[in-house]
N, C-alpha and C. Protein backbone atom coordinates (compact mmCIF):
# COMPACT_ATOMS: atom_id res chain seq x y z
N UNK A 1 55.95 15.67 44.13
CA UNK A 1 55.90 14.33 43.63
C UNK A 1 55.95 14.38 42.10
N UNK A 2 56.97 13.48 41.64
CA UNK A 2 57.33 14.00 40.27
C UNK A 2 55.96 12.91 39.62
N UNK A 3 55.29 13.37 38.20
CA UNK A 3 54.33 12.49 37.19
C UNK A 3 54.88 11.38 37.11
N UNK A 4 53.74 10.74 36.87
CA UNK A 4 54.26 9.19 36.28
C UNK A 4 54.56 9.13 35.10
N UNK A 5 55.60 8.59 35.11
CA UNK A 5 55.98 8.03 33.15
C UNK A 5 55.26 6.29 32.76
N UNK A 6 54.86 6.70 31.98
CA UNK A 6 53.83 5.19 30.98
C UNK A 6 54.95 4.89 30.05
N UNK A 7 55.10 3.90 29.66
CA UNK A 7 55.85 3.06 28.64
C UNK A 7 54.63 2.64 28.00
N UNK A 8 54.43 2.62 26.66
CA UNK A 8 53.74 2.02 26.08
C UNK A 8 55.06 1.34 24.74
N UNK A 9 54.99 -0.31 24.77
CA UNK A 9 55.56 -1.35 24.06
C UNK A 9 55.05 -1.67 23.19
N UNK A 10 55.26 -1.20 21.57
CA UNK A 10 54.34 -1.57 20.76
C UNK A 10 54.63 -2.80 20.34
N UNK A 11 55.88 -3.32 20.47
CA UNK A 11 56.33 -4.73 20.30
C UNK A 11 55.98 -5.91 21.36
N UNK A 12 55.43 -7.25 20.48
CA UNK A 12 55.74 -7.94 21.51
C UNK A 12 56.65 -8.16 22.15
N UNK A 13 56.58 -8.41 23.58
CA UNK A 13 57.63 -9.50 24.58
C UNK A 13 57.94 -10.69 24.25
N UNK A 14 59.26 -10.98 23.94
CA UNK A 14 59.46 -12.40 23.47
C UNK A 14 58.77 -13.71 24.64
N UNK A 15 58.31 -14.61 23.44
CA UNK A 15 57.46 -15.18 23.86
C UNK A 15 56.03 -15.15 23.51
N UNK A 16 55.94 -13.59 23.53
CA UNK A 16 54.18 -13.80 23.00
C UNK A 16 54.13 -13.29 22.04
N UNK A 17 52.62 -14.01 21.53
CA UNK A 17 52.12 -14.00 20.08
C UNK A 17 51.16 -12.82 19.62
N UNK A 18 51.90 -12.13 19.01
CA UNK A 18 50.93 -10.59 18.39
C UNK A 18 49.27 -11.63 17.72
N UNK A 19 48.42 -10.41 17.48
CA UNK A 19 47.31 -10.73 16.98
C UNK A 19 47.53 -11.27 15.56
N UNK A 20 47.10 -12.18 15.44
CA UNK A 20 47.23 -12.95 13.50
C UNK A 20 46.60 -12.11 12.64
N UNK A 21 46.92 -11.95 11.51
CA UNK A 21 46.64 -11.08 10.57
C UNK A 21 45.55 -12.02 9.88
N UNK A 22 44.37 -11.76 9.84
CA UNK A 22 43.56 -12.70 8.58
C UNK A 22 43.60 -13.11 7.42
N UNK A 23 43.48 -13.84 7.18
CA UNK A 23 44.31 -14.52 5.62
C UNK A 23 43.74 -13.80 4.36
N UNK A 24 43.93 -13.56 3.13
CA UNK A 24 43.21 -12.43 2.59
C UNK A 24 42.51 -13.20 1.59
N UNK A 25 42.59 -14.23 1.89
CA UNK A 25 41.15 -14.54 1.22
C UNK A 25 39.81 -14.28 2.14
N UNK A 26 40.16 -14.60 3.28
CA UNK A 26 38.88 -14.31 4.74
C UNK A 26 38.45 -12.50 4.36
N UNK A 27 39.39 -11.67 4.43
CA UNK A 27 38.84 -10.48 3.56
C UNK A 27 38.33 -10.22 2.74
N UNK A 28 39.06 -11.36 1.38
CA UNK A 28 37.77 -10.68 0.03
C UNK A 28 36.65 -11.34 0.40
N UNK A 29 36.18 -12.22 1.34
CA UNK A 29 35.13 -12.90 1.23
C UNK A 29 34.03 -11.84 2.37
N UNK A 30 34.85 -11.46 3.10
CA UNK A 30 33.95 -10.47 3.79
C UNK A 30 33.63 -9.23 3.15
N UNK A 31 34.62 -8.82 2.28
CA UNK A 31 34.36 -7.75 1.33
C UNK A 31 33.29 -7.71 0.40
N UNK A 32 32.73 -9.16 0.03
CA UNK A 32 31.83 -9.51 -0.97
C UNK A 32 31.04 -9.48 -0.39
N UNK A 33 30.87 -10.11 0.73
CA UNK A 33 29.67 -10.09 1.82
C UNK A 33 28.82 -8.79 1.67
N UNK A 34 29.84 -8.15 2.29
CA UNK A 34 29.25 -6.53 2.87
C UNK A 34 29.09 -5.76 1.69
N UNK A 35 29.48 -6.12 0.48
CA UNK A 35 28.84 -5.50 -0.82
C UNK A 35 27.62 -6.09 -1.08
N UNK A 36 27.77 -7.13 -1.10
CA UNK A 36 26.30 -8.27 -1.26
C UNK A 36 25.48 -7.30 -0.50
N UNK A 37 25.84 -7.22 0.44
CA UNK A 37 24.55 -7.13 1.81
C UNK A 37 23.67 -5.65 1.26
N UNK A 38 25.25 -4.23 1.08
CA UNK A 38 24.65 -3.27 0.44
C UNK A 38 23.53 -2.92 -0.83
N UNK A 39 24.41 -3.74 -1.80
CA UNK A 39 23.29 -3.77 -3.30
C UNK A 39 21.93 -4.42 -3.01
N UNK A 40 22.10 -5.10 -1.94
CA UNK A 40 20.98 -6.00 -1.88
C UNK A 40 19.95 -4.91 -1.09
N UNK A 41 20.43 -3.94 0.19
CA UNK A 41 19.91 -2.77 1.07
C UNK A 41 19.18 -2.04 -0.43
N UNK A 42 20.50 -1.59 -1.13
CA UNK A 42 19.42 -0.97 -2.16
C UNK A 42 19.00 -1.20 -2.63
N UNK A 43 18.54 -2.46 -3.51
CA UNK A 43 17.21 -2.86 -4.51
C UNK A 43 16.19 -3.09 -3.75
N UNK A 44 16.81 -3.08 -2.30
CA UNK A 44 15.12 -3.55 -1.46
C UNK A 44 14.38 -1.89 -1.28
N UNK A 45 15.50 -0.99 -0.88
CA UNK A 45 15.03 -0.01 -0.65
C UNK A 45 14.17 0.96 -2.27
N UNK A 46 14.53 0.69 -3.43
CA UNK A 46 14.31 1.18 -4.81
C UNK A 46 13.12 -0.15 -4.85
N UNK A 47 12.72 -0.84 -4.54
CA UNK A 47 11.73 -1.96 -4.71
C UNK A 47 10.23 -1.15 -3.87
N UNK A 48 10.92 -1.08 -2.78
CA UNK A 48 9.74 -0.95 -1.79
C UNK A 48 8.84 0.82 -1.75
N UNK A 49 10.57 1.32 -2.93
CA UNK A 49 9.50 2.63 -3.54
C UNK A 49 8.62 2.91 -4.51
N UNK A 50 8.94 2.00 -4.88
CA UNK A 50 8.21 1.43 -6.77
C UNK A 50 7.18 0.79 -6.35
N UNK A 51 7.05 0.16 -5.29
CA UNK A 51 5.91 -0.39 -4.67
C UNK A 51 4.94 0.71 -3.80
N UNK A 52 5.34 1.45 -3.49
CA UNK A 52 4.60 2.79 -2.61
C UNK A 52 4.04 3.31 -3.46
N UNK A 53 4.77 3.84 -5.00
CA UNK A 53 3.96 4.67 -5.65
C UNK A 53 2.85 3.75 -6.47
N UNK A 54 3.49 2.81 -6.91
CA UNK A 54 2.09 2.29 -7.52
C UNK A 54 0.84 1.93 -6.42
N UNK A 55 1.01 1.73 -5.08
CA UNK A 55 0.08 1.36 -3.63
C UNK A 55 -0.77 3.40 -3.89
N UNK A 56 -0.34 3.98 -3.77
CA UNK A 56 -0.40 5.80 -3.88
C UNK A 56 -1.67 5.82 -5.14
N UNK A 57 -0.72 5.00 -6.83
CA UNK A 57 -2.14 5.39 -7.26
C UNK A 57 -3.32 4.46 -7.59
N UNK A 58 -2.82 2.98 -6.93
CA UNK A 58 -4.30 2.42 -6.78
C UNK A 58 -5.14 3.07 -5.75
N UNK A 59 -4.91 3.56 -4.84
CA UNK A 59 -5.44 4.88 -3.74
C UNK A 59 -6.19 5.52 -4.61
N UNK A 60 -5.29 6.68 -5.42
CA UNK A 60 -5.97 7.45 -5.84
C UNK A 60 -7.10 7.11 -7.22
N UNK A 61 -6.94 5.83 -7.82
CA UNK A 61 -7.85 5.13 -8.94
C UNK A 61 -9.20 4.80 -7.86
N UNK A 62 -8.75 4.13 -6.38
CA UNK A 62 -9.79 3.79 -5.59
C UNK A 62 -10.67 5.00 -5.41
N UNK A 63 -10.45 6.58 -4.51
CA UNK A 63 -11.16 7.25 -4.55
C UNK A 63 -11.96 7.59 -5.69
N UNK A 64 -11.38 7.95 -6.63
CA UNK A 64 -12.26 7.90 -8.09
C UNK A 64 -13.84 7.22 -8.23
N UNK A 65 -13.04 5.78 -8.08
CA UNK A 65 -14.46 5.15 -8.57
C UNK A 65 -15.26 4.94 -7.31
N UNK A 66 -14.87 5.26 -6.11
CA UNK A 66 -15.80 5.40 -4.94
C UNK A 66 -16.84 6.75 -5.50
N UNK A 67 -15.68 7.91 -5.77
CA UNK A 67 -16.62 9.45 -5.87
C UNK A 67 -17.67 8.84 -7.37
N UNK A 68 -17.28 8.06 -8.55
CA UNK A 68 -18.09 7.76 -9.59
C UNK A 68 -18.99 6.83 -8.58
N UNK A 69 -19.20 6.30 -7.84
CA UNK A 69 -20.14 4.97 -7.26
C UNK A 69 -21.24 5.94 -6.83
N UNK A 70 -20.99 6.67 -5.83
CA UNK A 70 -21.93 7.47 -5.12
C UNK A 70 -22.33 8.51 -6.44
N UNK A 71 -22.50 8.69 -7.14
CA UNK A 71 -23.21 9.86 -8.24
C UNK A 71 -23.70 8.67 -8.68
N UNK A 72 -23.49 7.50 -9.00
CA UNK A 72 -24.34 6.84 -10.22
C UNK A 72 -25.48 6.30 -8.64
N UNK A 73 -25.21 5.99 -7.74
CA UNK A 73 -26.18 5.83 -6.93
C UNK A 73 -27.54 6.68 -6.44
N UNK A 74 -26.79 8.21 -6.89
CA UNK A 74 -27.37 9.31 -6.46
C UNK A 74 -28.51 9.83 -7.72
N UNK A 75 -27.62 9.17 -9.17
CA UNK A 75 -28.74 9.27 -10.27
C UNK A 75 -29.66 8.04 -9.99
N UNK A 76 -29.19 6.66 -9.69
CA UNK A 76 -30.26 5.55 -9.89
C UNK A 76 -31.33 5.79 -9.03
N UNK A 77 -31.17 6.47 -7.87
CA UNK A 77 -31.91 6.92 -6.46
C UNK A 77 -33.21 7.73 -7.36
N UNK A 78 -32.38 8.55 -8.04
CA UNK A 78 -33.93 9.82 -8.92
C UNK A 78 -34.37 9.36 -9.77
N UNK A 79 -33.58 8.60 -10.79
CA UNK A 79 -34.57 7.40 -11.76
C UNK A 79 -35.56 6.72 -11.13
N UNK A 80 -35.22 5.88 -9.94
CA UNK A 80 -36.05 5.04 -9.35
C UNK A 80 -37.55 6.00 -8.38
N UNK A 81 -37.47 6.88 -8.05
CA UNK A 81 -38.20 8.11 -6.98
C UNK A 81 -39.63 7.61 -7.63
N UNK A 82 -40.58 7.17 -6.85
CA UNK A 82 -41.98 6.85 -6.61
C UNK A 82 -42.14 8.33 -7.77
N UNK A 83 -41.90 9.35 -7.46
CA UNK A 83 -42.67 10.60 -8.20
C UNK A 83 -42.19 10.36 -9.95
N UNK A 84 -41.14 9.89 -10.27
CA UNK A 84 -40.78 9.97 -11.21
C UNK A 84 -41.68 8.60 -12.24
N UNK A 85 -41.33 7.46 -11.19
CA UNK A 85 -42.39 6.14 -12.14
C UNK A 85 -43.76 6.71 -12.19
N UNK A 86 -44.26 7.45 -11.47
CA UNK A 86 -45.80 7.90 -11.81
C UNK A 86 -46.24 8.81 -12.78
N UNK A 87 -45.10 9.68 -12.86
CA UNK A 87 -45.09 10.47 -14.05
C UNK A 87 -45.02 10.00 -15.35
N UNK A 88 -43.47 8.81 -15.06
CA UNK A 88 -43.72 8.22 -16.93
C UNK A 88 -44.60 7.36 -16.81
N UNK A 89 -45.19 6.75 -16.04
CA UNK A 89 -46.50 6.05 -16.24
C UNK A 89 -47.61 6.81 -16.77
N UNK A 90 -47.85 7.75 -16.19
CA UNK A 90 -49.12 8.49 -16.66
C UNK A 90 -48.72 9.34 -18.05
N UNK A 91 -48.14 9.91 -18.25
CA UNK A 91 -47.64 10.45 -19.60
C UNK A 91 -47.01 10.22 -20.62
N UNK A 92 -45.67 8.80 -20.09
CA UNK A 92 -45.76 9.03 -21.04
C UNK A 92 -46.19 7.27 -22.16
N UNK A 93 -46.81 6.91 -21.18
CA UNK A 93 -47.07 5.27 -20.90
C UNK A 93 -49.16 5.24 -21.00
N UNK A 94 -49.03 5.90 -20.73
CA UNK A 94 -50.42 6.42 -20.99
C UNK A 94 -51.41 5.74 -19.98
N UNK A 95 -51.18 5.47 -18.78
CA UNK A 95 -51.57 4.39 -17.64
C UNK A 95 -52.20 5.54 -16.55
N UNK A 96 -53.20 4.63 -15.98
CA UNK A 96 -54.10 5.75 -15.04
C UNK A 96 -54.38 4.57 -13.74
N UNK A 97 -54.60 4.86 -13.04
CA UNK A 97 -55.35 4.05 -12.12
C UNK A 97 -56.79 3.34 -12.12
N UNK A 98 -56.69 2.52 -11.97
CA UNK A 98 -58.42 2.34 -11.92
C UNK A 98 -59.23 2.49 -10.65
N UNK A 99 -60.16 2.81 -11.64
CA UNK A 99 -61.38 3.43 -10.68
C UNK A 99 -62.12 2.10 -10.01
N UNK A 100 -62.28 2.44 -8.55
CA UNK A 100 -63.10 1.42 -7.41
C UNK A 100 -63.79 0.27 -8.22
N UNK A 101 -64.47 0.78 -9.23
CA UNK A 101 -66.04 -0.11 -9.33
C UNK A 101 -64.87 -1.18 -10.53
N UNK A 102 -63.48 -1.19 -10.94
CA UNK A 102 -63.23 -1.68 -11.71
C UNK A 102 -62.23 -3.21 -11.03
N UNK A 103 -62.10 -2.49 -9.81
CA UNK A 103 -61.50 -3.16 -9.07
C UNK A 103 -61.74 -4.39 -8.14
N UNK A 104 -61.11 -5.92 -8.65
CA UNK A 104 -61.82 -7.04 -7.85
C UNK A 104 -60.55 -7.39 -6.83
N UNK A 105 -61.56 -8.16 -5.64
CA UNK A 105 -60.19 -8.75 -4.89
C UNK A 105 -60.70 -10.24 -4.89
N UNK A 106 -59.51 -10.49 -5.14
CA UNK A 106 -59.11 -12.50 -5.18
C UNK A 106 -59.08 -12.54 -3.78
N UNK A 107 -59.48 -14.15 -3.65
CA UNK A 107 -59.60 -14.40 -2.36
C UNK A 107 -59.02 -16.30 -2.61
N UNK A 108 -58.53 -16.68 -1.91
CA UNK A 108 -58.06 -18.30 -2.21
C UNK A 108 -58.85 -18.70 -1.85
């Protein structure tokens, strides 16, 4: 059985209408488009990196003054220590307790 032979007609058959060519203004306008669309891809994409790094070092400004928060908490903690007000009271404040017999209690 001999192969089949294909004709392929790149011409139309009289009578019919090939595909219309788009008018070339409909091109530059799609051409502008799809440039538009690109420049626009990239300033969003160069935007949203300029925005990451500065997001990166308010991060890293944030840890900072978290690690400065906890030390100044950790000094106000030993300033404040019951042992420490009794000490500068008594030495260097010159303050003592009083003794029982000096001591009255109010009553309403």
């Amino acid at each position: 059985m001999p192969a089949p032979i294909f004709i392929c007609n790149t011409r139309p058959a009289a009578g019919e209408r090939g595909a219309a060519m788009p008018s070339p203004l409909v091109v530059a306008s799609l051409l502008t488009l799809i440039l538009g669309s690109a420049f626009a891809v990239i300033q969003s994409s160069h935007e949203c990196r300029k925005l990451y790094t500065v997001l990166q070092q308010l991060e890293a400004d944030q840890w900072h003054l978290q690690e400065d928060y906890g030390r100044l908490l950790l000094e106000q903690s030993t300033w404040a220590s019951h042992y420490r007000v009794e000490r500068v009271a008594t030495r260097e404040l010159n303050m003592q307790a009083p003794v029982l017999t000096e001591r009255k209690v109010v009553r309403p």
